[in-house]
Protein backbone atom coordinates (compact mmCIF):
# COMPACT_ATOMS: atom_id res chain seq x y z
CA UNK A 1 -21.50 -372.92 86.00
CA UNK A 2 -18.22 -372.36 86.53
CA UNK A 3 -17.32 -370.99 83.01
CA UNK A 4 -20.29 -368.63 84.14
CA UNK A 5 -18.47 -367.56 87.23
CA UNK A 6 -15.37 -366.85 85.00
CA UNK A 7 -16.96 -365.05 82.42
CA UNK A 8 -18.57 -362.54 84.76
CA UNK A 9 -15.93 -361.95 86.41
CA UNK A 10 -13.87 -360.44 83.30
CA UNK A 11 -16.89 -358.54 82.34
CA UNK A 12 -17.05 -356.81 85.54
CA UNK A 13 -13.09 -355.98 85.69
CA UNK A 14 -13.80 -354.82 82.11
CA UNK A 15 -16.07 -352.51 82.99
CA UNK A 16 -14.19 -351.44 85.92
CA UNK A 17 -11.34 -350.71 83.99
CA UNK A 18 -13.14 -348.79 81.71
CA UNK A 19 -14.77 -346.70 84.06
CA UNK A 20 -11.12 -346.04 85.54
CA UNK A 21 -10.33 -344.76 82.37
CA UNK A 22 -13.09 -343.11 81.92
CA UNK A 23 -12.39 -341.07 84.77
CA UNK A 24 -8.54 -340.96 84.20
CA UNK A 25 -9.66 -338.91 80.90
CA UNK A 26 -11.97 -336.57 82.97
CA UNK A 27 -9.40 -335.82 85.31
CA UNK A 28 -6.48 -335.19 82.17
CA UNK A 29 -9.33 -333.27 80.20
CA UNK A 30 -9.79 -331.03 83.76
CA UNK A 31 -6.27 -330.53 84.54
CA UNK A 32 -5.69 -329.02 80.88
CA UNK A 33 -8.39 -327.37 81.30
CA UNK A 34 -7.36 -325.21 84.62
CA UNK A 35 -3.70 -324.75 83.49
CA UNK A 36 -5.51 -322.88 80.20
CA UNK A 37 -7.62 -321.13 82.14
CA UNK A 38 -4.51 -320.14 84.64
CA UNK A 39 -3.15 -318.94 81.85
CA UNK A 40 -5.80 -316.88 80.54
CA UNK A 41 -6.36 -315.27 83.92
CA UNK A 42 -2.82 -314.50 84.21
CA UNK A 43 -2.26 -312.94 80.74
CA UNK A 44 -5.46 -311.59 80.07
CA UNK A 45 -7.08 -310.40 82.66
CA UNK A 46 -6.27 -306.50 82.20
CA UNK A 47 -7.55 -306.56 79.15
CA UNK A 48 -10.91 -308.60 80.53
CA UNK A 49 -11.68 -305.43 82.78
CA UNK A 50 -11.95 -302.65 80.01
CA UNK A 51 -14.94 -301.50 79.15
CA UNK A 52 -15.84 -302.84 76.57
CA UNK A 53 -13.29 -305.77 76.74
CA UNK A 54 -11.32 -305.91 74.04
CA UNK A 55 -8.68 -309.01 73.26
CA UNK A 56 -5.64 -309.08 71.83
CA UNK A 57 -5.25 -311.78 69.05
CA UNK A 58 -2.96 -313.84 71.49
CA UNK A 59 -6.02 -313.79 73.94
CA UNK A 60 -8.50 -314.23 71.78
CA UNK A 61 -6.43 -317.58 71.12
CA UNK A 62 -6.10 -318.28 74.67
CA UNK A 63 -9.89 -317.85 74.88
CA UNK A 64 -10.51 -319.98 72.19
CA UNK A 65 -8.26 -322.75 73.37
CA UNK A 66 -9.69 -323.18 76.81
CA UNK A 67 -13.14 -322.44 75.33
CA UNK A 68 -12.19 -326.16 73.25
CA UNK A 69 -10.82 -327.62 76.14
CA UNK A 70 -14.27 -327.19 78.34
CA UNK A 71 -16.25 -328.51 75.44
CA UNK A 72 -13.82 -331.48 75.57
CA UNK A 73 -14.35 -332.19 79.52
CA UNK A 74 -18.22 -331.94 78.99
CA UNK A 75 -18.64 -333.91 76.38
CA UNK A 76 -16.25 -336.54 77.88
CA UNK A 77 -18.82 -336.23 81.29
CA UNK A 78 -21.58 -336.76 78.71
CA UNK A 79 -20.38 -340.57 77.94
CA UNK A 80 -20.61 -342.00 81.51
């Protein structure tokens, strides 16, 4: 019984550690995710509002990059 005790009590700090890191990775994946899109917004945004927008390469890039970096926070909510 009491190796039973023990046992479960390492599985559940194992989980809760890997939920903590689960969540550590959301919150890492989110922060890059704002400072990209920051930057888009601030370096981009003129050429957002003509009609029709049209992007520089080094926006396009920018685009690209934070397009990546939201399909890297969703899929990282996905695995809960």
């Amino acid at each position: 019984m009491r190796r039973f005790v023990i046992v479960a009590c390492f599985a559940f700090l194992a989980c809760l550690a890997g939920c903590e890191n689960h969540q550590a990775r959301i919150d890492s994946l989110q922060k890059e995710y704002d400072r990209l899109a920051d930057r888009f917004q601030k370096d981009c945004s003129t050429e957002m509002l003509s009609i029709p927008p049209k992007l520089s390469p080094k926006c396009q890039d920018e685009k690209n990059k934070q397009a990546e970096a939201w399909k890297r926070l969703q899929e990282e909510h996905v695995k809960k």
